[in-house]
N, C-alpha and C. Protein backbone atom coordinates (compact mmCIF):
# COMPACT_ATOMS: atom_id res chain seq x y z
N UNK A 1 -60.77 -17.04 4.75
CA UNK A 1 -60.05 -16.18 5.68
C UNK A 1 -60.56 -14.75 5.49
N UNK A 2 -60.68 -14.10 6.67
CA UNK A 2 -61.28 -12.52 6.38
C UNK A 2 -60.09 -11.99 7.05
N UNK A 3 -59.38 -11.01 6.69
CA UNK A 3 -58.18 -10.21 7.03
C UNK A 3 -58.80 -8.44 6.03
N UNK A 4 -58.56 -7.80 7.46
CA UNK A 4 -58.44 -6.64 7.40
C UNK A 4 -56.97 -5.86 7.88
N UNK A 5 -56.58 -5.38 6.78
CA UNK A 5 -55.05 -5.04 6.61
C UNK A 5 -55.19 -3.00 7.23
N UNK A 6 -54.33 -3.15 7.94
CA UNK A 6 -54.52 -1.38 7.97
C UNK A 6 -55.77 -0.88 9.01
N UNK A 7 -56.06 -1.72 9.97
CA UNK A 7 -57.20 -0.84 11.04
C UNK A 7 -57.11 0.10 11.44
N UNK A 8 -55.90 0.51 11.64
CA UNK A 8 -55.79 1.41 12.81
C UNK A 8 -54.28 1.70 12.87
N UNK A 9 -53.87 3.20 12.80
CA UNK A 9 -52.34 3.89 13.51
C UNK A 9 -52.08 4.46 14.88
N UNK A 10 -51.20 4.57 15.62
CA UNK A 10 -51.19 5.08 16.46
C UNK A 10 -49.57 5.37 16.84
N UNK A 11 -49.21 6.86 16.80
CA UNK A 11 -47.75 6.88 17.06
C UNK A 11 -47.09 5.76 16.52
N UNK A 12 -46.89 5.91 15.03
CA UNK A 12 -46.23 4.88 14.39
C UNK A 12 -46.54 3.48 14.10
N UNK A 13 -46.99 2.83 15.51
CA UNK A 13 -47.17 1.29 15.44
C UNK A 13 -48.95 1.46 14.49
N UNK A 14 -48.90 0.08 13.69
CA UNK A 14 -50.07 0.11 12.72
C UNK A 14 -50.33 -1.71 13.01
N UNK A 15 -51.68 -1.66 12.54
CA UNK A 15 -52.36 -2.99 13.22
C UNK A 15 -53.34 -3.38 12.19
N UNK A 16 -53.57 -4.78 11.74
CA UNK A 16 -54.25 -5.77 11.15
C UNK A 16 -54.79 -6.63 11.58
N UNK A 17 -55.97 -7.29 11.47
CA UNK A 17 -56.64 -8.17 11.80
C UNK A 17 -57.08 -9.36 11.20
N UNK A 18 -56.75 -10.85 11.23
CA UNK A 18 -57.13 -11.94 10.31
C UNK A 18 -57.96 -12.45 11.19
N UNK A 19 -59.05 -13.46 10.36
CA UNK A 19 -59.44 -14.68 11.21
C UNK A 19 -60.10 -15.70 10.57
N UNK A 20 -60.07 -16.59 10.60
CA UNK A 20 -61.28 -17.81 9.79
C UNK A 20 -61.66 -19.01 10.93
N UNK A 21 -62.20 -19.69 10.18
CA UNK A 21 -62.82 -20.89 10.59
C UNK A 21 -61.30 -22.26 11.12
N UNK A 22 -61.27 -23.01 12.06
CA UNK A 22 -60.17 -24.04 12.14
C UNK A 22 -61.19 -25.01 12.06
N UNK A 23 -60.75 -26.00 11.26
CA UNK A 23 -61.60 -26.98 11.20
C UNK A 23 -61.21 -28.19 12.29
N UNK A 24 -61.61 -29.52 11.92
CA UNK A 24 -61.15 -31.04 12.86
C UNK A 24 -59.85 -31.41 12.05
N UNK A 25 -59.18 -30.92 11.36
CA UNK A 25 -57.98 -31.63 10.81
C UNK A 25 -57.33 -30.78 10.56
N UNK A 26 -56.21 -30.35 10.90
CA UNK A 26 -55.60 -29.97 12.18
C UNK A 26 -56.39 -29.20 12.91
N UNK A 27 -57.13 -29.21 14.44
CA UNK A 27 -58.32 -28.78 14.88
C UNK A 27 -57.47 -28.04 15.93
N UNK A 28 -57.62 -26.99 17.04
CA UNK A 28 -57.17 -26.79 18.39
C UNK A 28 -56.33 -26.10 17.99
N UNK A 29 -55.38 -26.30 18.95
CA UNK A 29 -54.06 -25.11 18.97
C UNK A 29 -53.28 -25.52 17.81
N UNK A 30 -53.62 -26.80 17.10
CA UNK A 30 -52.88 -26.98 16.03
C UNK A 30 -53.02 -26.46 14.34
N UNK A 31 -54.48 -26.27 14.60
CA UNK A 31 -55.04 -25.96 13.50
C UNK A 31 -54.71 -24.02 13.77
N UNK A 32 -54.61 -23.56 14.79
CA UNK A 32 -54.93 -21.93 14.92
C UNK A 32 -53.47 -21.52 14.48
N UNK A 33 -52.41 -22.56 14.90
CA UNK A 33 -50.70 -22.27 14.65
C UNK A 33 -50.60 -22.28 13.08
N UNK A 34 -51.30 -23.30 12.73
CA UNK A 34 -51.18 -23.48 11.02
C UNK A 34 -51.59 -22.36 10.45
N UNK A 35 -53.23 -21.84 11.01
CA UNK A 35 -53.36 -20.73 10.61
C UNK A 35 -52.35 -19.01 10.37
N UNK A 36 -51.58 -18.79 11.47
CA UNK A 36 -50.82 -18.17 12.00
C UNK A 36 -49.60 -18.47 11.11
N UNK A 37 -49.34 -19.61 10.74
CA UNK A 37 -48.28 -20.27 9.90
C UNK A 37 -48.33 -19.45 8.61
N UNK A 38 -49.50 -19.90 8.17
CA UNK A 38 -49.93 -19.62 6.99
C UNK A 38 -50.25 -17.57 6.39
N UNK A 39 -50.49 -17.33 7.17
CA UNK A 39 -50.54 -16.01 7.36
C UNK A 39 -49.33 -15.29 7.67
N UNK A 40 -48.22 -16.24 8.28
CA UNK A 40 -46.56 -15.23 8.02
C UNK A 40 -45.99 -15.86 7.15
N UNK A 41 -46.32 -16.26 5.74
CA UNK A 41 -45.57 -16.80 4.53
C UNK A 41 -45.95 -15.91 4.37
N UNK A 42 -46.90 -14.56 4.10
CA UNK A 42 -46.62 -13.52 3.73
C UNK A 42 -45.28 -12.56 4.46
N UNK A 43 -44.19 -12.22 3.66
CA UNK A 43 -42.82 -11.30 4.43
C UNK A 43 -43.46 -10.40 5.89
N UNK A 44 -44.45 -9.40 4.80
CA UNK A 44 -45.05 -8.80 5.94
C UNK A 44 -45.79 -8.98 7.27
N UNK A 45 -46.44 -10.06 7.30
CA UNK A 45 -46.84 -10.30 8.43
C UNK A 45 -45.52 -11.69 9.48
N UNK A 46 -44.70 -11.43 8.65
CA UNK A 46 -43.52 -12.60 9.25
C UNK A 46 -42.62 -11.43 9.80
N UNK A 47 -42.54 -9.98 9.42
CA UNK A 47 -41.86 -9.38 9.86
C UNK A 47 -42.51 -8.84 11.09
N UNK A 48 -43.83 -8.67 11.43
CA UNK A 48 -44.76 -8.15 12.22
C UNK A 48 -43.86 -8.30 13.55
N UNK A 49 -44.14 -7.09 14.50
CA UNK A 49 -43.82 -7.48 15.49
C UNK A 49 -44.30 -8.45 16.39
N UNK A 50 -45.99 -8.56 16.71
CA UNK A 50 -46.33 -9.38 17.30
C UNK A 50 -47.78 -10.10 16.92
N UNK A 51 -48.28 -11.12 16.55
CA UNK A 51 -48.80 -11.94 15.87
C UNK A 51 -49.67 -12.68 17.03
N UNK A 52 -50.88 -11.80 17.50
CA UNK A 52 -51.38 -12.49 19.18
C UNK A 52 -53.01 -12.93 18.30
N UNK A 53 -53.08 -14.13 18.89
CA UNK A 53 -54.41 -14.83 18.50
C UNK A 53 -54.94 -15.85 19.90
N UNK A 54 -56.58 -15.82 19.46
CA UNK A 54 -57.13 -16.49 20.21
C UNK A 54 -57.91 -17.22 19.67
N UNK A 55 -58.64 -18.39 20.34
CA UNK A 55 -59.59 -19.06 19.82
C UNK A 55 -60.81 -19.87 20.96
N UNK A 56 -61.59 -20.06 20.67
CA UNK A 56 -62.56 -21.33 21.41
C UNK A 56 -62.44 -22.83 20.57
N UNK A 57 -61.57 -23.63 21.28
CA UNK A 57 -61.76 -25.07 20.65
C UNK A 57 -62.54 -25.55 20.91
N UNK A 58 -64.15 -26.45 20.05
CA UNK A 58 -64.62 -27.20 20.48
C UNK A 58 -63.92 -29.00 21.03
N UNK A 59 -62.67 -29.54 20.74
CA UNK A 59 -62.34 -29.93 21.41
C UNK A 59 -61.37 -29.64 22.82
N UNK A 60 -60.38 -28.86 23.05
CA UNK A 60 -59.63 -28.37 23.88
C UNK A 60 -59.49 -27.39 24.57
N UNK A 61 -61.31 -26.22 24.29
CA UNK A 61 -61.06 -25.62 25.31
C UNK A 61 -60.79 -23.97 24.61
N UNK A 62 -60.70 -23.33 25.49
CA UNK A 62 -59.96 -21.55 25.27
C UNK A 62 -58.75 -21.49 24.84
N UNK A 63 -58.24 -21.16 23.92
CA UNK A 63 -57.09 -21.20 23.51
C UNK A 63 -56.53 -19.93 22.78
N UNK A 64 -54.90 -19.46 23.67
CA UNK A 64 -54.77 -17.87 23.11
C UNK A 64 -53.23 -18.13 22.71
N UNK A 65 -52.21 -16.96 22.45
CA UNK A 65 -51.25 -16.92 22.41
C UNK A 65 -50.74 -15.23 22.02
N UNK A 66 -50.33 -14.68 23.32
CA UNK A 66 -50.00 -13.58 23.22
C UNK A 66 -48.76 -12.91 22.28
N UNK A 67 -47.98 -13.81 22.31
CA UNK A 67 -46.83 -13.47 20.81
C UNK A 67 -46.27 -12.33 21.32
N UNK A 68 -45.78 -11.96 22.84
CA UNK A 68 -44.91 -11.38 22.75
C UNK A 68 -46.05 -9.69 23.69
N UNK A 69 -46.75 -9.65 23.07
CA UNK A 69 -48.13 -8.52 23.49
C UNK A 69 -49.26 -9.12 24.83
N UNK A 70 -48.21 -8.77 25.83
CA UNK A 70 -48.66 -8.94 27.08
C UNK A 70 -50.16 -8.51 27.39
N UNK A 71 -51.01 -9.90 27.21
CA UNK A 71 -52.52 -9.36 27.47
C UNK A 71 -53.06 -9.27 26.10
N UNK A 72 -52.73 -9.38 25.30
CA UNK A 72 -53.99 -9.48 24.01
C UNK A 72 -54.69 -10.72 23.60
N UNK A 73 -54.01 -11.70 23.83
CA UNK A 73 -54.48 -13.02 23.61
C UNK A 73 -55.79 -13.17 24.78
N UNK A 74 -55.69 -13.00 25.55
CA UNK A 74 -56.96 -12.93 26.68
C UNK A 74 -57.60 -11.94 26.32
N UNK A 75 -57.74 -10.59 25.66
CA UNK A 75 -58.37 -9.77 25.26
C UNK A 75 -59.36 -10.20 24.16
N UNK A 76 -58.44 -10.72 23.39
CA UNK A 76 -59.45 -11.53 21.89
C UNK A 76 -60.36 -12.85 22.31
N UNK A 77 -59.91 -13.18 23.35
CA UNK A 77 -60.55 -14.62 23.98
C UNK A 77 -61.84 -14.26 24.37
N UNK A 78 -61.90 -13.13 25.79
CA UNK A 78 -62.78 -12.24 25.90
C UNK A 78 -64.10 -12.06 24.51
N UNK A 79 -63.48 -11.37 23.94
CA UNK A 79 -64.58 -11.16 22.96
C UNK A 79 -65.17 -12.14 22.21
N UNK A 80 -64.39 -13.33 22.20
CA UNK A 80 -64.85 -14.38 21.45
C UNK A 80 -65.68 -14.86 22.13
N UNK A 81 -65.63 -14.94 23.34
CA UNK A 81 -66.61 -15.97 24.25
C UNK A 81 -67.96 -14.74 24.46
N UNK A 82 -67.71 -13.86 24.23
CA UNK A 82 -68.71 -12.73 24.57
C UNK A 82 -69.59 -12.89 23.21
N UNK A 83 -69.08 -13.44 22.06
CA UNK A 83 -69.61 -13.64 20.68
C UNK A 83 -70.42 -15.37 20.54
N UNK A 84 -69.62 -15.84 21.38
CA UNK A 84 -70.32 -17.28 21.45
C UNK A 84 -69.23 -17.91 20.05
N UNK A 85 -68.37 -17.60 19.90
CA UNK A 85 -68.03 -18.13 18.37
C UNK A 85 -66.73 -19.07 18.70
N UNK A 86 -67.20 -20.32 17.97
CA UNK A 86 -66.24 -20.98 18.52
C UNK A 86 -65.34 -21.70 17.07
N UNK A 87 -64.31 -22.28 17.80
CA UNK A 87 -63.64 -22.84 16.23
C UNK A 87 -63.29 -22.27 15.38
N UNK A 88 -63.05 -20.72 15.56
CA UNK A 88 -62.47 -19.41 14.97
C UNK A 88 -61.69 -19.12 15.47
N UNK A 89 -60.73 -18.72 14.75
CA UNK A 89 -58.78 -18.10 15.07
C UNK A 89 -59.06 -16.61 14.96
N UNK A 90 -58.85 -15.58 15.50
CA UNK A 90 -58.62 -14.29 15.04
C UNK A 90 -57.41 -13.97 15.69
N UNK A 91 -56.58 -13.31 14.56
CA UNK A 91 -55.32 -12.74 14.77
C UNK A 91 -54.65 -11.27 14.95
N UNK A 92 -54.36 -10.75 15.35
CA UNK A 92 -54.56 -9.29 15.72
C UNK A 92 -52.79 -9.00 15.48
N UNK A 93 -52.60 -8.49 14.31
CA UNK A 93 -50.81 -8.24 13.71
C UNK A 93 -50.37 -6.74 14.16
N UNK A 94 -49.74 -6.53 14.94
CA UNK A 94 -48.89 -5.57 15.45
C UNK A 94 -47.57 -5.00 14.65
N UNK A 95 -47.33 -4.43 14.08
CA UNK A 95 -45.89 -3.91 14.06
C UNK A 95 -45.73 -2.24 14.65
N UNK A 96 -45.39 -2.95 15.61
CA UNK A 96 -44.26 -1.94 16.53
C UNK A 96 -43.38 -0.60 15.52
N UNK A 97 -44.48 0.60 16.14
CA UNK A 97 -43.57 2.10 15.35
C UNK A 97 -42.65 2.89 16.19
N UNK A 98 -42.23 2.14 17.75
CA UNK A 98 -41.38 2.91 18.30
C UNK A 98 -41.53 3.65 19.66
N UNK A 99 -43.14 3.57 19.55
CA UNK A 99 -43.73 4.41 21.04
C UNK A 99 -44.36 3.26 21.55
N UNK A 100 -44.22 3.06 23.11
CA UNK A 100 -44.88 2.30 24.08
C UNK A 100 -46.39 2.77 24.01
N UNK A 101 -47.52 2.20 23.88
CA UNK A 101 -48.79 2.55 23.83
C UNK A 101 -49.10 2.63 24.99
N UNK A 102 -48.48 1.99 26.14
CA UNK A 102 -49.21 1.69 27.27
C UNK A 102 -50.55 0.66 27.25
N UNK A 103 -51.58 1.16 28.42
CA UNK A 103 -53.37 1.16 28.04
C UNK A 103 -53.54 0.82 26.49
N UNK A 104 -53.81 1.59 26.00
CA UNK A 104 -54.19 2.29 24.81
C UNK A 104 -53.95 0.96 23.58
N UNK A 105 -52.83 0.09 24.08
CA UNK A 105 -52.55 -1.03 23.03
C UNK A 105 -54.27 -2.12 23.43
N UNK A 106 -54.78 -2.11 24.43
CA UNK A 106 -55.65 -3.05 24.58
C UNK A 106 -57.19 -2.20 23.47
N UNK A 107 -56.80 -1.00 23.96
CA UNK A 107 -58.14 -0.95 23.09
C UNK A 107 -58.24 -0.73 21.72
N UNK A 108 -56.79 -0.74 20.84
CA UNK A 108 -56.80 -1.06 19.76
C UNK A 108 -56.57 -2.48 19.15
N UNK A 109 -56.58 -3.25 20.24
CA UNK A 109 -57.32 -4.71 19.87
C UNK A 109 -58.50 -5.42 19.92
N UNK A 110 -59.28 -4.26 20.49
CA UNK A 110 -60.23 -4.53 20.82
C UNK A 110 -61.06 -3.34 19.38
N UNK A 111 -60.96 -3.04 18.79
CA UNK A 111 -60.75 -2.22 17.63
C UNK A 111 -60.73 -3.04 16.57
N UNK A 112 -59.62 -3.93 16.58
CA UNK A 112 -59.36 -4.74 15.42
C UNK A 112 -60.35 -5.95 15.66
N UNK A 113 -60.45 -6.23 16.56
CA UNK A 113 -61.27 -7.25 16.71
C UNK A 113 -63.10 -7.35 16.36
N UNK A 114 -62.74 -6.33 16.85
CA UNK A 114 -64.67 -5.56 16.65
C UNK A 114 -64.59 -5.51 15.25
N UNK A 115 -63.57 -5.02 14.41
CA UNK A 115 -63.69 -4.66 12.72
C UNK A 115 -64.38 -6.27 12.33
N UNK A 116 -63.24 -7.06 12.88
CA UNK A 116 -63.37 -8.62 11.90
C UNK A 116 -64.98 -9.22 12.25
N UNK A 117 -65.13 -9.03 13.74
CA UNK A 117 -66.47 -9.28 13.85
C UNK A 117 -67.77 -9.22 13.13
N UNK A 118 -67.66 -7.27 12.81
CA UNK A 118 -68.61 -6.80 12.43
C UNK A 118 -69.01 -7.21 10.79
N UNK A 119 -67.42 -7.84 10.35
CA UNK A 119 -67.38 -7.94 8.55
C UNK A 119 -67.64 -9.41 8.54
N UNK A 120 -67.50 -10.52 9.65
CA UNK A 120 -67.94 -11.51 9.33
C UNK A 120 -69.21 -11.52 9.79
N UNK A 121 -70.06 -10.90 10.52
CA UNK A 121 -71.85 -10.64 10.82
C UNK A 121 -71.85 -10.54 9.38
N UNK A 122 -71.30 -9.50 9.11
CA UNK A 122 -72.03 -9.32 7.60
C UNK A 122 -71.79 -10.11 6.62
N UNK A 123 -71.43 -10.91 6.57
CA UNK A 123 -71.29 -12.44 5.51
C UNK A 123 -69.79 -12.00 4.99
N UNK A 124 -68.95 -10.89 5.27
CA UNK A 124 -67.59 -11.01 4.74
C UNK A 124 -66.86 -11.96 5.53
């Protein structure tokens, strides 16, 4: 799992980024939930406000889940398919500081997303 904790602030709300590999057992939307599972047994990311991930299944297809953050799950999908990378979960953790971002919330997922990218190119 590569998780980058702390990307990015903005008027309070602060943002993290996980992602790894889903394998064939639990594979698809089942394997990306487990992932997601597994990543809010930590308090902190169980308290998160919103917990939006996407993926490419090689069996089932595009697979997102906005968690509440209207439009990020298609945002991370986006980039994934723009990466060619498939059978990877990336999770993009929100907690909400109080101010509506508007705009501005898409391109700090697109922020977090670019981080995890750039650290798994590089063998992190």
């Amino acid at each position: 799992m590569i998780r980058i904790d702390d990307v990015l602030r903005d008027r309070g709300s602060r943002y993290a980024v996980s992602g790894g590999p889903v394998g064939e057992s639990p594979g698809g939307r089942a394997g990306a939930e487990a992932f997601v599972a597994a990543l809010k047994r930590e308090k902190r990311f169980a308290k998160a406000t919103h917990n939006s991930w996407a993926m490419i299944s090689s069996a089932e297809g595009p697979l997102k889940n906005d968690d509440g953050e209207s439009g990020a799950g298609a945002v991370i999908l986006r980039m994934l398919e723009r990466e060619g990378l498939a059978d990877f979960v990336v999770v993009v953790t929100r907690w909400y500081g109080g101010v509506h971002l508007g705009g501005d919330r898409f391109a700090h997922v697109v922020t977090c997303v670019r981080a995890l990218l750039d650290v798994r190119r590089a063998g992190g």
